[in-house]
N, C-alpha and C. Protein backbone atom coordinates (compact mmCIF):
# COMPACT_ATOMS: atom_id res chain seq x y z
N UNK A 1 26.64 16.47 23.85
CA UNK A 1 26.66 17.73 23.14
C UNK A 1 27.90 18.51 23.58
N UNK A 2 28.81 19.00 22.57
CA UNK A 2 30.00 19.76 23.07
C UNK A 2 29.20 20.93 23.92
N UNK A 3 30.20 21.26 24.51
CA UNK A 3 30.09 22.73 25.94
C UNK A 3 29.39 23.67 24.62
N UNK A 4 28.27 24.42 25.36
CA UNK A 4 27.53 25.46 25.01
C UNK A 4 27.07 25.23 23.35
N UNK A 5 26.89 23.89 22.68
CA UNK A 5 26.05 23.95 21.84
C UNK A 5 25.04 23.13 22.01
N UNK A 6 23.61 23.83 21.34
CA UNK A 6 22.33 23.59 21.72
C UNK A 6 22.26 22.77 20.41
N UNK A 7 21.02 21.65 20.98
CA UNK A 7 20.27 20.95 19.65
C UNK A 7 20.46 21.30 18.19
N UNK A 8 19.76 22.95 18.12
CA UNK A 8 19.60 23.62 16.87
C UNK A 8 21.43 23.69 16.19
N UNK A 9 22.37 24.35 17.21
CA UNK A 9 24.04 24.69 16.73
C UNK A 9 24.01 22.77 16.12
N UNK A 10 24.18 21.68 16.90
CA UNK A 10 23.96 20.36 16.30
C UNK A 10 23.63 20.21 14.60
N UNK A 11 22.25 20.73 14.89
CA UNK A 11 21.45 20.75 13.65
C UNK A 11 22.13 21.36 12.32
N UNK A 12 22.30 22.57 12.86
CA UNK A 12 23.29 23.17 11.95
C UNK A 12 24.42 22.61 11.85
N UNK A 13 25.36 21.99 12.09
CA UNK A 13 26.18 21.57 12.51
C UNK A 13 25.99 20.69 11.47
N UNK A 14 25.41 19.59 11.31
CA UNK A 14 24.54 18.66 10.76
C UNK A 14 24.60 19.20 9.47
N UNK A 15 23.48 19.88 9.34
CA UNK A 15 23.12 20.45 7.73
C UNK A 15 24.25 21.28 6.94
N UNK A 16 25.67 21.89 7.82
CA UNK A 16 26.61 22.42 7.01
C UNK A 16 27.73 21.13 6.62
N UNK A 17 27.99 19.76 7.73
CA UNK A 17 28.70 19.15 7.34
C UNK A 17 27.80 18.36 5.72
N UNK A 18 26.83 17.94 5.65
CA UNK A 18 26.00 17.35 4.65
C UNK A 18 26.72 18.38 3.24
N UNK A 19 26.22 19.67 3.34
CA UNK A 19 26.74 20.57 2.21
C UNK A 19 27.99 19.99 1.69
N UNK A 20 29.11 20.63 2.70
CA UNK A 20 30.12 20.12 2.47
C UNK A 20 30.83 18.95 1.86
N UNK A 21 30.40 17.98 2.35
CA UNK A 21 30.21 16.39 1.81
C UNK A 21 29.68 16.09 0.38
N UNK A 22 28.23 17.05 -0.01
CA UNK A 22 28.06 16.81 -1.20
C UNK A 22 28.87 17.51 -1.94
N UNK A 23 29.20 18.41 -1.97
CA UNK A 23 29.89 19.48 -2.78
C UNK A 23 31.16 19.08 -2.71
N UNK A 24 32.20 18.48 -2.01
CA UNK A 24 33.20 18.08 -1.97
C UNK A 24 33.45 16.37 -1.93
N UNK A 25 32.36 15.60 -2.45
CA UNK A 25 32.03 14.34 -2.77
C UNK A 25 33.07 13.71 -1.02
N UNK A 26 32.41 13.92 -0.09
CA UNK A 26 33.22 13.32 0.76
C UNK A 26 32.31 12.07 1.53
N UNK A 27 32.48 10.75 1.06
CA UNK A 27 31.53 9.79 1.33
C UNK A 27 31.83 9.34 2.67
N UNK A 28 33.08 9.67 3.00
CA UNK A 28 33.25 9.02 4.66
C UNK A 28 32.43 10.11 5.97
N UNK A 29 32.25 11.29 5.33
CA UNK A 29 30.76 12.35 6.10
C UNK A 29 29.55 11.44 6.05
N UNK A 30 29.05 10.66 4.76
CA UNK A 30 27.81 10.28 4.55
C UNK A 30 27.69 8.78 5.17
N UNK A 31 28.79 8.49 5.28
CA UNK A 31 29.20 6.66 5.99
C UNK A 31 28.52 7.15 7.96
N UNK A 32 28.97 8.13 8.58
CA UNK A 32 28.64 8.85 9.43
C UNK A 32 27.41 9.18 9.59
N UNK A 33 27.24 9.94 8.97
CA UNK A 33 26.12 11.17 9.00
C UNK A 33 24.94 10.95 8.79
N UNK A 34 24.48 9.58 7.70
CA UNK A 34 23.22 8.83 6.95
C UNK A 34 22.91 7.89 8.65
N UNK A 35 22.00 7.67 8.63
CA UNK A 35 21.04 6.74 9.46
C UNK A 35 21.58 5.68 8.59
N UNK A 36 21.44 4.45 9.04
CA UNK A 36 21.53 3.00 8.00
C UNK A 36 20.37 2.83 7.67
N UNK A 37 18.78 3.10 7.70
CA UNK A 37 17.76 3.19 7.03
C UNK A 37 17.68 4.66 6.24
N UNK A 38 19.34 5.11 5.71
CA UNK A 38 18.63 6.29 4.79
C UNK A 38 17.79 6.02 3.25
N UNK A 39 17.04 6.62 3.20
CA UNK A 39 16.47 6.96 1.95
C UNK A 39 17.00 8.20 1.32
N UNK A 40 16.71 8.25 -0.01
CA UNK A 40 17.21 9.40 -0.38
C UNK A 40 15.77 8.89 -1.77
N UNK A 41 15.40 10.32 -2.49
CA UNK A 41 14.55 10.64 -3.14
C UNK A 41 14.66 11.52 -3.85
N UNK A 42 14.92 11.66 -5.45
CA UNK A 42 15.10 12.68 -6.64
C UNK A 42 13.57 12.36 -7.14
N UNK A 43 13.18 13.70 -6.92
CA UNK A 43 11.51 14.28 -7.96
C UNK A 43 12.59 14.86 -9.76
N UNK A 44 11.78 14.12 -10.17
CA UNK A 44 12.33 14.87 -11.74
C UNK A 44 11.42 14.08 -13.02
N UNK A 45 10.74 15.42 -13.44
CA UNK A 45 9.50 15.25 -14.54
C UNK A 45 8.81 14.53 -14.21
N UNK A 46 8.13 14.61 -12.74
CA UNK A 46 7.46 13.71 -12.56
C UNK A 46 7.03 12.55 -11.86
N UNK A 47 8.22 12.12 -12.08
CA UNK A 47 9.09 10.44 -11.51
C UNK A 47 10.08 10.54 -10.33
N UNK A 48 9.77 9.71 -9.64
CA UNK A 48 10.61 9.84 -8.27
C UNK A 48 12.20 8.35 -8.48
N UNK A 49 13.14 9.02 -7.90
CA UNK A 49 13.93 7.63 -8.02
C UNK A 49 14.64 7.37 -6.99
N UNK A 50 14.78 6.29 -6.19
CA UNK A 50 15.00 6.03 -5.20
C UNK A 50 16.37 5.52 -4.92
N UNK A 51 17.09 5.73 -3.72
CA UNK A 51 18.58 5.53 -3.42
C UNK A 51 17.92 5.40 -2.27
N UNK A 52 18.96 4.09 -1.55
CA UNK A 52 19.32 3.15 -0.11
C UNK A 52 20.70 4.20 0.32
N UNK A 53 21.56 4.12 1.29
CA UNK A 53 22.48 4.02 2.04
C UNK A 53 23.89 3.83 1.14
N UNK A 54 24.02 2.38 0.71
CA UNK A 54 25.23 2.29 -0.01
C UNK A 54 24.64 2.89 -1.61
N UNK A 55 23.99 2.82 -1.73
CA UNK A 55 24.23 3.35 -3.71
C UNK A 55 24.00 4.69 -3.53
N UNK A 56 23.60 5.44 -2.24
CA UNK A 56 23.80 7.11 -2.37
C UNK A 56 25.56 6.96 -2.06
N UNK A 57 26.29 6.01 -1.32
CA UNK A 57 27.60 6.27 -0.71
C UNK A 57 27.97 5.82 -2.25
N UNK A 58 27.83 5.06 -2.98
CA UNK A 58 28.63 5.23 -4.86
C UNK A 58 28.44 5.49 -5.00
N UNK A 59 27.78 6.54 -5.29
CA UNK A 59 27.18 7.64 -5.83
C UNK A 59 28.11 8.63 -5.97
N UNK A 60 28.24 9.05 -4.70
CA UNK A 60 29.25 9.96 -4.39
C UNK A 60 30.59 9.76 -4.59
N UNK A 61 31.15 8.87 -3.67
CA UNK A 61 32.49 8.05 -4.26
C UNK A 61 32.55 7.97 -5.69
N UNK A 62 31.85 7.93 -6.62
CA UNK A 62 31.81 8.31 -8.27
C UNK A 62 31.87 9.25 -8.90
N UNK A 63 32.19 10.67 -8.13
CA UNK A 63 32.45 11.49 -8.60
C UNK A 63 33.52 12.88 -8.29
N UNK A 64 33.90 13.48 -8.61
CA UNK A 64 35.21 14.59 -8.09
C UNK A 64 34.52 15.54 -7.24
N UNK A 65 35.43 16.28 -6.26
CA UNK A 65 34.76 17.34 -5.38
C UNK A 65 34.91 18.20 -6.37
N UNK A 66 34.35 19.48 -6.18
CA UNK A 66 34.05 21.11 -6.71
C UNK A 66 35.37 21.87 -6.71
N UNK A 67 36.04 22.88 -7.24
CA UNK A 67 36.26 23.82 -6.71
C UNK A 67 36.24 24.73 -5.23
N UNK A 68 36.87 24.86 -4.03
CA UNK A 68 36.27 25.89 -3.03
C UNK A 68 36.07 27.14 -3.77
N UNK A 69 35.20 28.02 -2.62
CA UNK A 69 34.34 27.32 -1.89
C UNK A 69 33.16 26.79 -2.13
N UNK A 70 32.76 25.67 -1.36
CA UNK A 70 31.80 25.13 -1.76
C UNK A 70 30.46 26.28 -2.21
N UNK A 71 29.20 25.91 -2.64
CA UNK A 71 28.08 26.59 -2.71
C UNK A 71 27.14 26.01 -2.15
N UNK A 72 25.98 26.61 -1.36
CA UNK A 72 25.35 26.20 -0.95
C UNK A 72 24.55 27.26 0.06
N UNK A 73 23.10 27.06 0.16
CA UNK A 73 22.24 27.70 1.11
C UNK A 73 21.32 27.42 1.84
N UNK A 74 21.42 27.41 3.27
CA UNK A 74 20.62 27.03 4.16
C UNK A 74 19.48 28.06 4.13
N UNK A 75 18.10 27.61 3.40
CA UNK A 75 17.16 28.23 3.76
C UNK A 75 16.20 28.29 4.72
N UNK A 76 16.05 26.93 5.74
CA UNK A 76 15.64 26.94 6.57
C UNK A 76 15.34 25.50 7.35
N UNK A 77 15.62 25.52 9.14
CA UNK A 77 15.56 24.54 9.40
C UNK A 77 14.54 24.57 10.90
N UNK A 78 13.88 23.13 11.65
CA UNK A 78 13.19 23.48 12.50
C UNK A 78 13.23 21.97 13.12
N UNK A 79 13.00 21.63 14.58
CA UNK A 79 12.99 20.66 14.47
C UNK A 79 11.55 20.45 15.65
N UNK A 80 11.26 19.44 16.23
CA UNK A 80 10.31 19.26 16.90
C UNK A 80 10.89 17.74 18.48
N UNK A 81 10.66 18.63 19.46
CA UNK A 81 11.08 17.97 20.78
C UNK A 81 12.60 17.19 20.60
N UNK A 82 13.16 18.09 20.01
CA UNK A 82 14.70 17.73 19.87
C UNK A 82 15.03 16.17 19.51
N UNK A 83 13.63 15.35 18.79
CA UNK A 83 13.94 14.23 18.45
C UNK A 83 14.21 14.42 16.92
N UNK A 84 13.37 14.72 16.23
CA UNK A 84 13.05 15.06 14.88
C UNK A 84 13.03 16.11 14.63
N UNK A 85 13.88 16.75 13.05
CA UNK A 85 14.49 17.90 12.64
C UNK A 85 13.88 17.92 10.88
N UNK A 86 13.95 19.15 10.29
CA UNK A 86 14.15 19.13 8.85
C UNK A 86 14.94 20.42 8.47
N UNK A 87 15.78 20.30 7.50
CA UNK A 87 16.24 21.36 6.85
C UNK A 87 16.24 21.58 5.40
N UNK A 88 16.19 22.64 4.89
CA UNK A 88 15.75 23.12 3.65
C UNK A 88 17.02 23.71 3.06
N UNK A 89 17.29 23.51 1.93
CA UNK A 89 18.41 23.86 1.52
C UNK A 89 18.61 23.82 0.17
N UNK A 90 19.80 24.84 -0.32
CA UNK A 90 20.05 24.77 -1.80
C UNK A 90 21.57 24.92 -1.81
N UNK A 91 21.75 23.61 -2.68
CA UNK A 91 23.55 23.15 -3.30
C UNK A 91 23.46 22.85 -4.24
N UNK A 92 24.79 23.44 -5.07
CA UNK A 92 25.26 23.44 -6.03
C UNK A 92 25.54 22.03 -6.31
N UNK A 93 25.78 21.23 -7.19
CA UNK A 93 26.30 20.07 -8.05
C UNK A 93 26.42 20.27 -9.47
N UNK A 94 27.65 21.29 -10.05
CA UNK A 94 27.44 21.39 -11.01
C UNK A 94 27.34 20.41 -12.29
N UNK A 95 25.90 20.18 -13.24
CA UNK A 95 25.94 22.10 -13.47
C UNK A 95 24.48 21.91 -12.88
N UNK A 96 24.29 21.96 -12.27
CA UNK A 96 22.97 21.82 -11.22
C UNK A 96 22.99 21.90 -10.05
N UNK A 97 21.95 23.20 -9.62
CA UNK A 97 21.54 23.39 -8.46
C UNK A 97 20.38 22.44 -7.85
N UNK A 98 20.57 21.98 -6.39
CA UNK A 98 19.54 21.10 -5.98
C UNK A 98 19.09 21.69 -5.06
N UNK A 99 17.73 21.50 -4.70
CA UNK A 99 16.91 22.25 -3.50
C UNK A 99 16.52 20.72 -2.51
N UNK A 100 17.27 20.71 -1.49
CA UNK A 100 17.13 19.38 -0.92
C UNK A 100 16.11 19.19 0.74
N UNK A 101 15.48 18.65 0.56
CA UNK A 101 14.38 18.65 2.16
C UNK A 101 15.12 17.76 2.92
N UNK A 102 15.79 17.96 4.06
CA UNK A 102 16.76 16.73 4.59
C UNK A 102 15.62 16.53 6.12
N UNK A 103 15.11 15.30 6.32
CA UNK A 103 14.58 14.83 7.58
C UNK A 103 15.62 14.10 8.65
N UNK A 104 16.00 14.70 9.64
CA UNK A 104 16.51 14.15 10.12
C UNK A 104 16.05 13.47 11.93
N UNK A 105 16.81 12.64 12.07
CA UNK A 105 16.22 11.93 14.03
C UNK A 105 17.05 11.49 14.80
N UNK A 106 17.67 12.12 16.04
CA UNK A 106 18.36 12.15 16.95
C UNK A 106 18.36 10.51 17.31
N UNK A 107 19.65 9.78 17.39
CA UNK A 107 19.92 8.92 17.25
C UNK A 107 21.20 9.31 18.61
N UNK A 108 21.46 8.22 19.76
CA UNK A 108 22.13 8.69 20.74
C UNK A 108 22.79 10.07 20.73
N UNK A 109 22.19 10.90 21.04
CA UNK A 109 22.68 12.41 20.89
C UNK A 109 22.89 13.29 19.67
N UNK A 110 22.94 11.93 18.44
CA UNK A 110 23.90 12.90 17.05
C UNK A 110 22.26 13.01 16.31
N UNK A 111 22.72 13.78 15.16
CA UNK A 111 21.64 14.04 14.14
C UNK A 111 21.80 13.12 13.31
N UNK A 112 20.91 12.59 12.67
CA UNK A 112 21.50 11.20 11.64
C UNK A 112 20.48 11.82 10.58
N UNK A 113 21.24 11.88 9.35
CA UNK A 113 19.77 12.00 8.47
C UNK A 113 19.44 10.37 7.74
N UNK A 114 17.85 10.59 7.94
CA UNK A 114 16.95 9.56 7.62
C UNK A 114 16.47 9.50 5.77
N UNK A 115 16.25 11.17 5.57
CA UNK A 115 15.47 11.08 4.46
C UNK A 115 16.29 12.47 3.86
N UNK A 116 15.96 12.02 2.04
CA UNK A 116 16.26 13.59 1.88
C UNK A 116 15.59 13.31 0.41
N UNK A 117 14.66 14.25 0.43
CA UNK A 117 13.40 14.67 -0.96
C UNK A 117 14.30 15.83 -1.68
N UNK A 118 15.08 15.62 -3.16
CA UNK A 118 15.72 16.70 -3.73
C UNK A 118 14.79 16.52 -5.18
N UNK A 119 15.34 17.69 -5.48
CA UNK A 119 14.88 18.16 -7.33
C UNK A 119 16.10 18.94 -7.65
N UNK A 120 15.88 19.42 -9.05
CA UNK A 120 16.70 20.57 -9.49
C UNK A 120 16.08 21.82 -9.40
N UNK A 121 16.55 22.87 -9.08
CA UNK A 121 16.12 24.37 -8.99
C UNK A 121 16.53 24.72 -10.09
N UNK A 122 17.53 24.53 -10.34
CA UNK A 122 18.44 25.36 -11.40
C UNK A 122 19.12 24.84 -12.21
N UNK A 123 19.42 25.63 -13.25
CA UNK A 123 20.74 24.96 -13.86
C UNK A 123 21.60 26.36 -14.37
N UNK A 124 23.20 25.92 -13.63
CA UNK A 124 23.80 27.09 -13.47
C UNK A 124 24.23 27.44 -14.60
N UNK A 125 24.78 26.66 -15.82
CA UNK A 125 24.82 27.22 -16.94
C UNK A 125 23.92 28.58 -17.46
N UNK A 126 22.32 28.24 -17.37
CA UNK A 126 21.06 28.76 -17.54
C UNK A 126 20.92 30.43 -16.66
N UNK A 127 22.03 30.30 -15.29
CA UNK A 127 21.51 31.70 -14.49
C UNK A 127 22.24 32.85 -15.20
């Protein structure tokens, strides 16, 4: 852990580089940052659809970054015996806002995210 940051600064740390990455399609953050057992999970009408590791990393690599600055809001994060974390959050992908549940598990010191349950909140055209 760098000098004078705690688990939680990590965490955060964690959940602002993720923003960033999506919003600025930066797949070499998510080559990093993903656990190699990530899952990833879109709820929409209903139906859930599922992404591995590499087809969330084309995913991304398939598309242009945003405009700065990015958008995005950390609504809330918590973790439990500094092994296991979650954060709550809302980013922009226009023209859609996503509200994303990111699970994450301390993996030699770093935060790795494992899981992330998204939907759409919004659609920014629509606000």
């Amino acid at each position: 852990m760098p000098d004078g940051m705690t688990g939680a600064d990590n965490l955060k740390a964690a959940a602002l580089a993720y923003c960033d990455a999506v919003y600025f399609a930066r797949a070499e953050v998510f080559e990093d940052l993903c656990h190699d057992n990530f899952q990833m999970t879109l709820i929409e009408n209903g139906q859930a659809t599922f992404w591995n590791k590499a087809s969330y990393l084309e995913r991304v690599r398939g598309r242009d970054a945003f405009p700065a600055p990015a958008q995005y809001e950390i609504l809330g994060m918590d973790s439990a015996g500094d092994e296991i974390a979650r954060v709550h959050l809302t980013v922009d992908v226009p023209p859609a806002r996503y509200e994303d549940h990111l699970g994450f598990v301390r993996v030699d010191g770093s935060w790795k995210l494992l899981t992330k349950v998204f939907r759409v909140c919004a659609h920014l055209d629509e606000e």
